[in-house]
C-alpha atoms as a PDB file:
ATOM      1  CA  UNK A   1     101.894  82.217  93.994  1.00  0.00           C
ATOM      2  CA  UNK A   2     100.179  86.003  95.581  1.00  0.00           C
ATOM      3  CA  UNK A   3      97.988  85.135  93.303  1.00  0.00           C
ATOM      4  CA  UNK A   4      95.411  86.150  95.860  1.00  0.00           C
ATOM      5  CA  UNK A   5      96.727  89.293  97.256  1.00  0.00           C
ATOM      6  CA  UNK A   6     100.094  88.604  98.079  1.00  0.00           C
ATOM      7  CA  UNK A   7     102.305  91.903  98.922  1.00  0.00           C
ATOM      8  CA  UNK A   8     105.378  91.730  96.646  1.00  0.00           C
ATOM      9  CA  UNK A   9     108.252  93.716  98.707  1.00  0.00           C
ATOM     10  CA  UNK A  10     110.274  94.413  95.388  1.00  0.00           C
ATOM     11  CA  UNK A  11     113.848  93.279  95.387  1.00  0.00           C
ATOM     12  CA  UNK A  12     113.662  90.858  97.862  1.00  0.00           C
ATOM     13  CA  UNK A  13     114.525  87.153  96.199  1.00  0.00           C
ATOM     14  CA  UNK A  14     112.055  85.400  98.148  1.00  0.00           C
ATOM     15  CA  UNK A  15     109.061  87.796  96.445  1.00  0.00           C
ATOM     16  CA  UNK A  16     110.405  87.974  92.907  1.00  0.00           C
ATOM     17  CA  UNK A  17     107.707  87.698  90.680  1.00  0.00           C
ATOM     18  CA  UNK A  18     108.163  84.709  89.137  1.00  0.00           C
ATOM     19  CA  UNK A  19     108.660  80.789  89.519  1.00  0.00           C
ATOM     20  CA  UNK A  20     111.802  78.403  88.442  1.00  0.00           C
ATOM     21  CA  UNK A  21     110.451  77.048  84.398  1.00  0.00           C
ATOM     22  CA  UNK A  22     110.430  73.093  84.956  1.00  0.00           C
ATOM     23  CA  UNK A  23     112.786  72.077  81.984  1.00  0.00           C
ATOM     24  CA  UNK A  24     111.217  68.598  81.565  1.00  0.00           C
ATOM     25  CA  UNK A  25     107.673  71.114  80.790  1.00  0.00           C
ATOM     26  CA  UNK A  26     107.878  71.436  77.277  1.00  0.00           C
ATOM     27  CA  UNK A  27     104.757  73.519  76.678  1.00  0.00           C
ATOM     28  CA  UNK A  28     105.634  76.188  79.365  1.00  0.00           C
ATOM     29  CA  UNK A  29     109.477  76.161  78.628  1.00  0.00           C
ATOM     30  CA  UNK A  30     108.012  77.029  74.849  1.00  0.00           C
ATOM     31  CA  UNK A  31     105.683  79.733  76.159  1.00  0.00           C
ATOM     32  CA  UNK A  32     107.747  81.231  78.525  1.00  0.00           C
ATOM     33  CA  UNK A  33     110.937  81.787  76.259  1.00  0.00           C
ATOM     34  CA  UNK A  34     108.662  83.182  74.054  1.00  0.00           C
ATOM     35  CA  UNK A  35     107.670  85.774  76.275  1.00  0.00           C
ATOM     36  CA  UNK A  36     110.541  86.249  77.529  1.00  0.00           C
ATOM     37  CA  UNK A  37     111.822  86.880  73.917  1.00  0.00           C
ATOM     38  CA  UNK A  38     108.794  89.520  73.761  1.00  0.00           C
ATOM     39  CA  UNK A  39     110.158  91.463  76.734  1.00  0.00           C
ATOM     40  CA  UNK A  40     113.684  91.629  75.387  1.00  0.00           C
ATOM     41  CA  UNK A  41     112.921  92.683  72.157  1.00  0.00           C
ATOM     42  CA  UNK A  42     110.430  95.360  72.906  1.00  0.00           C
ATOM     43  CA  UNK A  43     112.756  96.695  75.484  1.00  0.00           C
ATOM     44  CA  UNK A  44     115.873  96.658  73.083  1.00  0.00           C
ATOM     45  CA  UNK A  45     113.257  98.509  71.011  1.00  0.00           C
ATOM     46  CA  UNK A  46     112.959 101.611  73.121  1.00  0.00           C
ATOM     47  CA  UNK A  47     116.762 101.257  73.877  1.00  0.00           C
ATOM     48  CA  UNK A  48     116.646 100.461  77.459  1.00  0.00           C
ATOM     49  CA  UNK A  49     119.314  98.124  79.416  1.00  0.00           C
ATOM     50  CA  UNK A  50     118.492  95.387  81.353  1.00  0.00           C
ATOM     51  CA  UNK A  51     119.909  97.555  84.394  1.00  0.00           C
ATOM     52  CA  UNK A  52     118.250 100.350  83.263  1.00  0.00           C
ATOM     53  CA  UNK A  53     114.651  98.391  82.660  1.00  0.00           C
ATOM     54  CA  UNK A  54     115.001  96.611  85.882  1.00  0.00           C
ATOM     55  CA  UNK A  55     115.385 100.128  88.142  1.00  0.00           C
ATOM     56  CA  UNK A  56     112.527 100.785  86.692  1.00  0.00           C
ATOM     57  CA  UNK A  57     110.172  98.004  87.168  1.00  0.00           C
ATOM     58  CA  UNK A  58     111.900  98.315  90.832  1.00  0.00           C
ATOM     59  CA  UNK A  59     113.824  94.587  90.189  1.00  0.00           C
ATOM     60  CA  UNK A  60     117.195  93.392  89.974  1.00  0.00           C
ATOM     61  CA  UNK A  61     119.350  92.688  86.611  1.00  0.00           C
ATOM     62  CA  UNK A  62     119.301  89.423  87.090  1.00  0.00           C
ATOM     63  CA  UNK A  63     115.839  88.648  87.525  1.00  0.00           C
ATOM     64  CA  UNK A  64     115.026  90.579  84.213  1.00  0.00           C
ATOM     65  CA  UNK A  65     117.897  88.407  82.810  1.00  0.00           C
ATOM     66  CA  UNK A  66     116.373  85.187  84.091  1.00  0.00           C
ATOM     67  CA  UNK A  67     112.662  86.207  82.815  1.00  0.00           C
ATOM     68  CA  UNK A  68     113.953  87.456  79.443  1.00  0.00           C
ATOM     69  CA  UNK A  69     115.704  84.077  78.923  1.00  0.00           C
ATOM     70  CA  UNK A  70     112.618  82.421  79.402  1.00  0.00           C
ATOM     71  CA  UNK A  71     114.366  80.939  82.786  1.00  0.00           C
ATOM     72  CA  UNK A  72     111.376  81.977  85.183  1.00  0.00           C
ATOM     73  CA  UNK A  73     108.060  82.289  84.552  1.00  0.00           C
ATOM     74  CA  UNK A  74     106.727  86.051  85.642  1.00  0.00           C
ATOM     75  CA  UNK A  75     103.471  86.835  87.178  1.00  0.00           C
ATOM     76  CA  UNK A  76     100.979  89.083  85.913  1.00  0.00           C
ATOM     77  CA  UNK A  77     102.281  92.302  88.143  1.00  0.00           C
ATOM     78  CA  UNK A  78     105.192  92.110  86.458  1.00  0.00           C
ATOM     79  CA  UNK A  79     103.982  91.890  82.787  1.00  0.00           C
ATOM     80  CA  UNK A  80     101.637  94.977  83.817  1.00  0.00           C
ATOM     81  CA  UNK A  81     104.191  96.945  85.127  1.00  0.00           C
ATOM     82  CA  UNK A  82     106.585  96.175  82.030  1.00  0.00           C
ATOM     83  CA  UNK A  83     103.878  97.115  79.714  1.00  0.00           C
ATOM     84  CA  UNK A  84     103.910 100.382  81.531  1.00  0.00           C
ATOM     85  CA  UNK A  85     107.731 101.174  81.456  1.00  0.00           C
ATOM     86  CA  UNK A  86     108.055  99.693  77.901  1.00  0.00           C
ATOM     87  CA  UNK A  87     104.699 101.868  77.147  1.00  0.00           C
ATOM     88  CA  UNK A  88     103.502  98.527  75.078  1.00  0.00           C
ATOM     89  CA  UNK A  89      99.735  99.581  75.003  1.00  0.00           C
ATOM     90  CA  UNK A  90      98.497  96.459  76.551  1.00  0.00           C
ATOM     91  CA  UNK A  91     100.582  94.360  74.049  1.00  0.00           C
ATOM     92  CA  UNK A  92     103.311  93.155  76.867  1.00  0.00           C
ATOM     93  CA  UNK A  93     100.213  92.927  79.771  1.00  0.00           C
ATOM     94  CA  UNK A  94      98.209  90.574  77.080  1.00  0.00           C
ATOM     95  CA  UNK A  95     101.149  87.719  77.394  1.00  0.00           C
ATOM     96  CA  UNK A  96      99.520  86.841  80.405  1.00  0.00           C
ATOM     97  CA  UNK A  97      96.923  85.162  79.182  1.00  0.00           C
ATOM     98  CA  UNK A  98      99.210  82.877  77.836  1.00  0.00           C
ATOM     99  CA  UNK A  99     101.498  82.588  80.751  1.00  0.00           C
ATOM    100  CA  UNK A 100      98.349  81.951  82.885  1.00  0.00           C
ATOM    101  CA  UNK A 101      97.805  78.503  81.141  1.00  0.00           C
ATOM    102  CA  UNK A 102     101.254  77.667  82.068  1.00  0.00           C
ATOM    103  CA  UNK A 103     102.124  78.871  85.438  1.00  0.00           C
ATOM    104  CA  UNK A 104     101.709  75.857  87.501  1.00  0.00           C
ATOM    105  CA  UNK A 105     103.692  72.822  87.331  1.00  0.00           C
ATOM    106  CA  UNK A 106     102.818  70.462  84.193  1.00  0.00           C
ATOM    107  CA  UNK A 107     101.257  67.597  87.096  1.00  0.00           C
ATOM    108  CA  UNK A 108      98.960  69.774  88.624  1.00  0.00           C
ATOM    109  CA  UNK A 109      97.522  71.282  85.011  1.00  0.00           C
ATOM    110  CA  UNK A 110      96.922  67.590  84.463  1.00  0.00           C
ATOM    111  CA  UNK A 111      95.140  67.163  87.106  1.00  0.00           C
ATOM    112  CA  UNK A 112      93.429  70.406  87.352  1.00  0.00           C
ATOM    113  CA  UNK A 113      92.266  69.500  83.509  1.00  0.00           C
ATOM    114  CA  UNK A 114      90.808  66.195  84.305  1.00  0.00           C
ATOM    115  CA  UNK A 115      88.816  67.590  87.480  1.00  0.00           C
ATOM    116  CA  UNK A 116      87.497  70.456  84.794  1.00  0.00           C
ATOM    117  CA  UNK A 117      86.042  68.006  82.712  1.00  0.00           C
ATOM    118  CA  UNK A 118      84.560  65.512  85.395  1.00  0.00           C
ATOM    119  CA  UNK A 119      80.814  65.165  85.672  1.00  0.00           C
ATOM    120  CA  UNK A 120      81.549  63.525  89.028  1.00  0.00           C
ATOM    121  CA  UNK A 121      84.216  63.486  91.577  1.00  0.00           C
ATOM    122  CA  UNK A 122      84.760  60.646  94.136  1.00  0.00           C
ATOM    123  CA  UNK A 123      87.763  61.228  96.578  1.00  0.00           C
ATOM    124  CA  UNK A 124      88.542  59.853  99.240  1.00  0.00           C
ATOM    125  CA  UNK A 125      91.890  60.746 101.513  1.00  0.00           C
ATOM    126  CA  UNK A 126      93.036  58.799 104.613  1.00  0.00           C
ATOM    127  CA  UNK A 127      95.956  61.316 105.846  1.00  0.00           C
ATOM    128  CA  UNK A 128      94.589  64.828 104.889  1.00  0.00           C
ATOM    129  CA  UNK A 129      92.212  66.916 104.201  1.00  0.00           C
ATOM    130  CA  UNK A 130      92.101  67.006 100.199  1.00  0.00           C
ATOM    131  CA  UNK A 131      93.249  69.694  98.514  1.00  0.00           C
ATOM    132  CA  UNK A 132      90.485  70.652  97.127  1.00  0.00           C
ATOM    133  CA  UNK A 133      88.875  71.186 100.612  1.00  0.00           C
ATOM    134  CA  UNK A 134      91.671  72.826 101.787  1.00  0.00           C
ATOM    135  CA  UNK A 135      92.205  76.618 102.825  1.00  0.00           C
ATOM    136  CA  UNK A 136      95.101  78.583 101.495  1.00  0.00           C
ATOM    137  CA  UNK A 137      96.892  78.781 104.973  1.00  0.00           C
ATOM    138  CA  UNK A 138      95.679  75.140 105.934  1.00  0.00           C
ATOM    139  CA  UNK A 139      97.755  74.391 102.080  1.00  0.00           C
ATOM    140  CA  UNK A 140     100.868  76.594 102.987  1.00  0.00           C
ATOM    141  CA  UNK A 141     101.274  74.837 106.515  1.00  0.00           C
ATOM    142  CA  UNK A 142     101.427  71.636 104.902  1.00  0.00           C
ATOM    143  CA  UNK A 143     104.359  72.815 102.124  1.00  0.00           C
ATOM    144  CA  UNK A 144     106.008  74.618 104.634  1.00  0.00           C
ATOM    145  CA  UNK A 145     106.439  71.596 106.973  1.00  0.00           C
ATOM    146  CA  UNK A 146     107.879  69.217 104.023  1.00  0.00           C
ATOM    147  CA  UNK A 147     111.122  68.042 104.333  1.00  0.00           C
ATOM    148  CA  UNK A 148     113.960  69.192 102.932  1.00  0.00           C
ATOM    149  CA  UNK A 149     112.043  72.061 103.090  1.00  0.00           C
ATOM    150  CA  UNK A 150     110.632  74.173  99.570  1.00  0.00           C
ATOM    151  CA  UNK A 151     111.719  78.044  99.047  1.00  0.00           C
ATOM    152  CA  UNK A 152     109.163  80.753 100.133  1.00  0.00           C
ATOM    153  CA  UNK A 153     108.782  80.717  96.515  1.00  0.00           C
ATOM    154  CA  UNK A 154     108.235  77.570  95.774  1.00  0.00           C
ATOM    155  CA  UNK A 155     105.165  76.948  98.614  1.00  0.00           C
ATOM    156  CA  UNK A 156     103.788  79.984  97.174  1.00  0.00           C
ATOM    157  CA  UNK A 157     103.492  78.746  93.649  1.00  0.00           C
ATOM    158  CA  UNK A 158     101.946  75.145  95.132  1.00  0.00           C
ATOM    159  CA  UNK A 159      99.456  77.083  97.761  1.00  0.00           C
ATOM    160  CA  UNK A 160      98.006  79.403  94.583  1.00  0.00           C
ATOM    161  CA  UNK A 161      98.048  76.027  92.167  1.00  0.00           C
ATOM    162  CA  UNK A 162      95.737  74.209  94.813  1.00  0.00           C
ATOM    163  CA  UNK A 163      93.890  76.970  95.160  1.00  0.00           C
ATOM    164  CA  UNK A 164      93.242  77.640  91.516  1.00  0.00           C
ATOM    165  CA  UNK A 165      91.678  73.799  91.388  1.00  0.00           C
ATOM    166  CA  UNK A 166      88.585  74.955  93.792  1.00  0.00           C
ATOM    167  CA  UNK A 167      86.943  76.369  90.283  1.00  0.00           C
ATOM    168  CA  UNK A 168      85.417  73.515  89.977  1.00  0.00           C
ATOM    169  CA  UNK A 169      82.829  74.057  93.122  1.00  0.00           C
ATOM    170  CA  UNK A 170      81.886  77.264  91.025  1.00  0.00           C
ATOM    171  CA  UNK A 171      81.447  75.910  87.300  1.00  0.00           C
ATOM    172  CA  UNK A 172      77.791  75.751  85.723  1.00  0.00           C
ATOM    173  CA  UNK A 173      76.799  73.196  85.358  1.00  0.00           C
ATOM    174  CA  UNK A 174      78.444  71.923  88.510  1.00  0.00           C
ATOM    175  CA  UNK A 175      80.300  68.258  88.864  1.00  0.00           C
ATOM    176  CA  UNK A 176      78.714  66.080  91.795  1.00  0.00           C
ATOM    177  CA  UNK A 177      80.981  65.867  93.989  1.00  0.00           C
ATOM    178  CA  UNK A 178      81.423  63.688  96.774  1.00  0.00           C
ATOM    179  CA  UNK A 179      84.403  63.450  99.486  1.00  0.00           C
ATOM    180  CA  UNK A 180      85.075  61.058 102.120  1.00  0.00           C
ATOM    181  CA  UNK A 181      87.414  62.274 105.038  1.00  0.00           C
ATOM    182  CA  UNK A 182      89.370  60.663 108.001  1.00  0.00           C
ATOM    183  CA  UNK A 183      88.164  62.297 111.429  1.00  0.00           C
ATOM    184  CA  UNK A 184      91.879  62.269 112.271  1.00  0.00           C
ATOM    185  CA  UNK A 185      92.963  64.896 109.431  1.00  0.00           C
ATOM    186  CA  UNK A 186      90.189  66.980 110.931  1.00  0.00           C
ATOM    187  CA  UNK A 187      91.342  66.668 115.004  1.00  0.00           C
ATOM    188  CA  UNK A 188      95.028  67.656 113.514  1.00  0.00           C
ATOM    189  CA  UNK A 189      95.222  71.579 114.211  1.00  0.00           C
ATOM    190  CA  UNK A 190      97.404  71.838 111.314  1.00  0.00           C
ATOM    191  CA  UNK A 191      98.986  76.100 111.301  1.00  0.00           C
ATOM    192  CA  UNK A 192      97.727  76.535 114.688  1.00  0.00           C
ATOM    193  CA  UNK A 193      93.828  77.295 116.081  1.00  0.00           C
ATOM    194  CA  UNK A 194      93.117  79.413 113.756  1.00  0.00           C
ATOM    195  CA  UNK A 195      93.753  78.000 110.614  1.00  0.00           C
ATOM    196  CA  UNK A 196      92.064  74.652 111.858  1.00  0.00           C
ATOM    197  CA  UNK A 197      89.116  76.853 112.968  1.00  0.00           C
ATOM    198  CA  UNK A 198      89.139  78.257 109.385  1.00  0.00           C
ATOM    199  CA  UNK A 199      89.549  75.184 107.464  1.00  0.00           C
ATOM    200  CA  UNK A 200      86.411  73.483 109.868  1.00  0.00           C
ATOM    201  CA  UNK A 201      84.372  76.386 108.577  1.00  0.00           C
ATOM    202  CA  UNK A 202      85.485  75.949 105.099  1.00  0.00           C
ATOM    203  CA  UNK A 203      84.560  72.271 104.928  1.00  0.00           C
ATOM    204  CA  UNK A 204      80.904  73.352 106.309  1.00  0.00           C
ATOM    205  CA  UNK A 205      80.802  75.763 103.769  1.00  0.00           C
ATOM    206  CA  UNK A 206      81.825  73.339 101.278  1.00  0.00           C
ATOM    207  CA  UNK A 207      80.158  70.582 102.701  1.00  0.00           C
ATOM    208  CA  UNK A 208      76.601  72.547 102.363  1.00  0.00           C
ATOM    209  CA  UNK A 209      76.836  73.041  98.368  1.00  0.00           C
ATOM    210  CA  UNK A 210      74.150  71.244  97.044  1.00  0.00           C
ATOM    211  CA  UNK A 211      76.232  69.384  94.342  1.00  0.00           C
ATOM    212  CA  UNK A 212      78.799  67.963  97.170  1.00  0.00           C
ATOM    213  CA  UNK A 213      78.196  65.600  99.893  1.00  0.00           C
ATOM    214  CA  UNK A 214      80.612  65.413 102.458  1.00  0.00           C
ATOM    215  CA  UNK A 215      81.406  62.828 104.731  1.00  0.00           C
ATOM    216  CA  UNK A 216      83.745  62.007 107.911  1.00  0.00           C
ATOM    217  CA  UNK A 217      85.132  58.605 108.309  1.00  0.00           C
ATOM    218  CA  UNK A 218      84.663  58.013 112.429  1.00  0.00           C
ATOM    219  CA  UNK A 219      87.888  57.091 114.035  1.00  0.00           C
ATOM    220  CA  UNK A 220      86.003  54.305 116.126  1.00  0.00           C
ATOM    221  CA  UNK A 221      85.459  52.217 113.138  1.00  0.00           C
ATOM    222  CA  UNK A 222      86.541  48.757 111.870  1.00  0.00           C
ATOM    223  CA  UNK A 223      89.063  48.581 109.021  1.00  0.00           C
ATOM    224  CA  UNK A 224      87.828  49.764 105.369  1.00  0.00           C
ATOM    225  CA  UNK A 225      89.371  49.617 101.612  1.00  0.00           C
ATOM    226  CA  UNK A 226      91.091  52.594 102.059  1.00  0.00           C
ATOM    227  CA  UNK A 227      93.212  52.058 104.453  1.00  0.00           C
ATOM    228  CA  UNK A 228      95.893  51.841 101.753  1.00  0.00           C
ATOM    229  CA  UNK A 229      95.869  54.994 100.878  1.00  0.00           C
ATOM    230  CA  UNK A 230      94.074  57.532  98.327  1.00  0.00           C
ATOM    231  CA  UNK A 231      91.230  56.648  96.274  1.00  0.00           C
ATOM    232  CA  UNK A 232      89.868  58.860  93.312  1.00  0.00           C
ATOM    233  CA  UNK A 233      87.185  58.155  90.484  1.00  0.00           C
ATOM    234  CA  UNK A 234      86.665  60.908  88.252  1.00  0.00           C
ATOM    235  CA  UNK A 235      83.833  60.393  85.553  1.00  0.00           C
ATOM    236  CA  UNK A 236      82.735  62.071  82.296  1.00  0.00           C
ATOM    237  CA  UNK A 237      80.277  63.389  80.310  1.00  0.00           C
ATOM    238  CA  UNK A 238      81.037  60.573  77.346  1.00  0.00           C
ATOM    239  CA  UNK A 239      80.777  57.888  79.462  1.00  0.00           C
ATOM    240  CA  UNK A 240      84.309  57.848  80.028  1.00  0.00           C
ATOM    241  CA  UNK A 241      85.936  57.424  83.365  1.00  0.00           C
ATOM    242  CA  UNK A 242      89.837  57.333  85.169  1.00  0.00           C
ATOM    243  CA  UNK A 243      90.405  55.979  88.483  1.00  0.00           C
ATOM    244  CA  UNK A 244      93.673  56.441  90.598  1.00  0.00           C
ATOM    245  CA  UNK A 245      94.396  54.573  94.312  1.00  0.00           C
ATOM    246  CA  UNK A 246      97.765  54.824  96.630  1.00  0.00           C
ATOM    247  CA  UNK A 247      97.376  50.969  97.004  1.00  0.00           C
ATOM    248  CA  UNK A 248      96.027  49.717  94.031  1.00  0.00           C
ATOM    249  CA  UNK A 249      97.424  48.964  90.574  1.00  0.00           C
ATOM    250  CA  UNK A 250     101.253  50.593  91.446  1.00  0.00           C
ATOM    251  CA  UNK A 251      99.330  53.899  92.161  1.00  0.00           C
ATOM    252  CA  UNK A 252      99.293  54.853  88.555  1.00  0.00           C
ATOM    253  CA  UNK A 253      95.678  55.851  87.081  1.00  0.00           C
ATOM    254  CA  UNK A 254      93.769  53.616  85.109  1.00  0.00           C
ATOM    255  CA  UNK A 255      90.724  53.759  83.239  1.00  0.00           C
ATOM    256  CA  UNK A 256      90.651  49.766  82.268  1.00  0.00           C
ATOM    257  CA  UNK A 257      86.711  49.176  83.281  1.00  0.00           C
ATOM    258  CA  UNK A 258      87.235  45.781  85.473  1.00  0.00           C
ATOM    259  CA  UNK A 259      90.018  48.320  87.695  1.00  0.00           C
ATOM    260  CA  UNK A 260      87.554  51.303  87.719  1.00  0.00           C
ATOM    261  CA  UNK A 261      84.964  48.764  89.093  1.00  0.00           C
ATOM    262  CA  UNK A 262      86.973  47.954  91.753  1.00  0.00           C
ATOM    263  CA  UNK A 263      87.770  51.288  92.898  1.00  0.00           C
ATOM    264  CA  UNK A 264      84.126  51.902  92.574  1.00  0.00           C
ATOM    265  CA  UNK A 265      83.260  49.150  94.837  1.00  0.00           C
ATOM    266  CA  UNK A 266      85.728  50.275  97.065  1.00  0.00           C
ATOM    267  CA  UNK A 267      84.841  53.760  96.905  1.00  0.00           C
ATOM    268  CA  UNK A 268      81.018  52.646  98.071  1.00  0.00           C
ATOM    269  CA  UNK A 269      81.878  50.560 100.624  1.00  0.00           C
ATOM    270  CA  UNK A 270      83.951  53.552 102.540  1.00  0.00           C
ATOM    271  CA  UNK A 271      80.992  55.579 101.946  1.00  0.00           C
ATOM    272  CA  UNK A 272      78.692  53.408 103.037  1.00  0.00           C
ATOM    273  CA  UNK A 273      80.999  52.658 106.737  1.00  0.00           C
ATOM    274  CA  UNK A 274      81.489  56.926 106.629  1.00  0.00           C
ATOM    275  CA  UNK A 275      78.701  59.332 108.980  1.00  0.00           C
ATOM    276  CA  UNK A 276      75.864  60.308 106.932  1.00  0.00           C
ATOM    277  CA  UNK A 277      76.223  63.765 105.254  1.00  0.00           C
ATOM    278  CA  UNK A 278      74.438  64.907 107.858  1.00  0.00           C
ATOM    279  CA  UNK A 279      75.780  63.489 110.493  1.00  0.00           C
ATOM    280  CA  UNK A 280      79.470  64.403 109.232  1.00  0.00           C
ATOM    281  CA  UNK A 281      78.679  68.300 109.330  1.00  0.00           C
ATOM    282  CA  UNK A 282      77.362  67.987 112.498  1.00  0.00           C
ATOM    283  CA  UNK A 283      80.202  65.924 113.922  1.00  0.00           C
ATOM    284  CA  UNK A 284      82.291  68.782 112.358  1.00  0.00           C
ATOM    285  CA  UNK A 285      80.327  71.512 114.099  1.00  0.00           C
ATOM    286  CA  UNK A 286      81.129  70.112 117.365  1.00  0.00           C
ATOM    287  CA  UNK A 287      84.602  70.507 116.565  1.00  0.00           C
ATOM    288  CA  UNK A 288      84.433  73.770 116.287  1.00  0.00           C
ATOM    289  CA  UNK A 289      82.624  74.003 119.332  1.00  0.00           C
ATOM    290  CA  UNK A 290      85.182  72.650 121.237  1.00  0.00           C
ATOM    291  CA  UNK A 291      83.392  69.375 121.819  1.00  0.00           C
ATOM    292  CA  UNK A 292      85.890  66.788 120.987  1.00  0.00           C
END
């Protein structure tokens, strides 16, 4: 996904500006053949081949084939550029506010969706840092180390969808949001020193907001409710509220009020075994000190 200032080296498959349409995605297969039907017929319009078109966006054939069938989804440098060749006057650049709503995969705009709407977050994660905490290269480590292993493309498209879900640390008003992490995830120098050392400073930075409290499950500690797996309680401004746990109710979310209490209840007691906020960002300071 450079989304965020990725170099595109044009004609190179693993940087073609676009990602694989999910067929089972009925919303973005709908939007993107529509674009894609845009594109074709505007450039059919000013009499230009695909070859032709493609030499001049600096792309292969193919690709413009794949994009005008609505077979990949492109990103917005490549509906600018088009807009320029096909001298559209903004018409062929304006698609991507459409495309935008569409570009990541259908599971992650769900989620994304719900975590727009919360009032509060609750999440707590016993083998990671959450996503939401996490820095782009901290992200792309992770996807790159999965097994069989994703396409350049692919871990691009997941690192920029992750990323797009820390909005909600900037919305007004802002959610409360509270997190609850394993010291373990943090000790794990996931991408190398670096990265670790910039996804420590990102959780301080994070961790300091005044609508999020952030707290570090000691590795010295008895057993706790989550060491099933996942637990997340979102809430909403209705009164309304949808629950989700690795080890509870099959995994699937719920919003049934007698499972949302026990998530809650759950959810407070790791909280209440977890460092203090304070405590927690100091714990993590030391990290980064080097004293582990």
């Amino acid at each position: 996904m450079s989304v965020n200032g990725e170099a595109v080296r044009l004609g190179e498959e693993a940087d073609e500006p676009g990602w694989e349409v999910d067929p089972d995605d009925e919303w973005g297969v709908a939007v993107i053949t529509t674009v894609g039907r845009q594109l074709r017929l505007r450039r059919e319009a000013v009499g230009m081949r695909a070859a032709e078109f493609g030499m001049a966006m600096g792309y292969g054939e193919d690709l413009v084939y794949k994009i005008e069938g609505g077979k990949r989804i492109p990103r917005q440098e490549y509906l600018d550029k088009a807009d320029e060749v096909l001298r559209a006057g903004g018409l062929i650049a304006a698609t991507w506010e459409d495309v935008k709503k569409v570009r990541y995969p259908k599971t992650v705009r769900d989620i994304a969706k719900l975590e727009a709407q919360a009032v509060e977050i609750g999440l707590y994660v016993c083998n990671s840092i959450s996503g939401l905490l996490q820095t782009p290269d901290h992200a792309r480590s992770l996807f790159q180390a999965a097994q069989p292993p994703y396409s350049p493309d692919d871990v691009e498209r997941m690192v920029a969808a992750r990323m797009a879900r820390r909005s909600i640390f900037e919305r007004d008003p802002a959610p409360s949001v509270s997190f609850v992490l394993e010291e373990a995830t943090l000790r794990r120098e996931v991408g190398g020193t670096m990265v670790w050392r910039q996804q420590l400073e990102r959780l301080l930075e994070v961790g300091r907001l005044h609508h999020v409290t952030l707290q570090v499950m000691p590795t010295k500690t008895d057993a706790h409710p989550g060491v099933d797996g996942r637990i997340e309680v979102l809430k909403f401004a209705d009164g309304k509220a949808v629950g989700h746990s690795d080890g509870a109710f099959n995994g699937r979310p719920t919003s049934d009020p007698k499972q949302l209490r026990i998530l809650e209840l759950r959810y407070s007691t790791i909280r209440a075994q977890a460092l203090t906020p304070r405590e927690s960002l100091t714990s993590i300071e030391q990290l980064l000190l080097g004293e582990k």
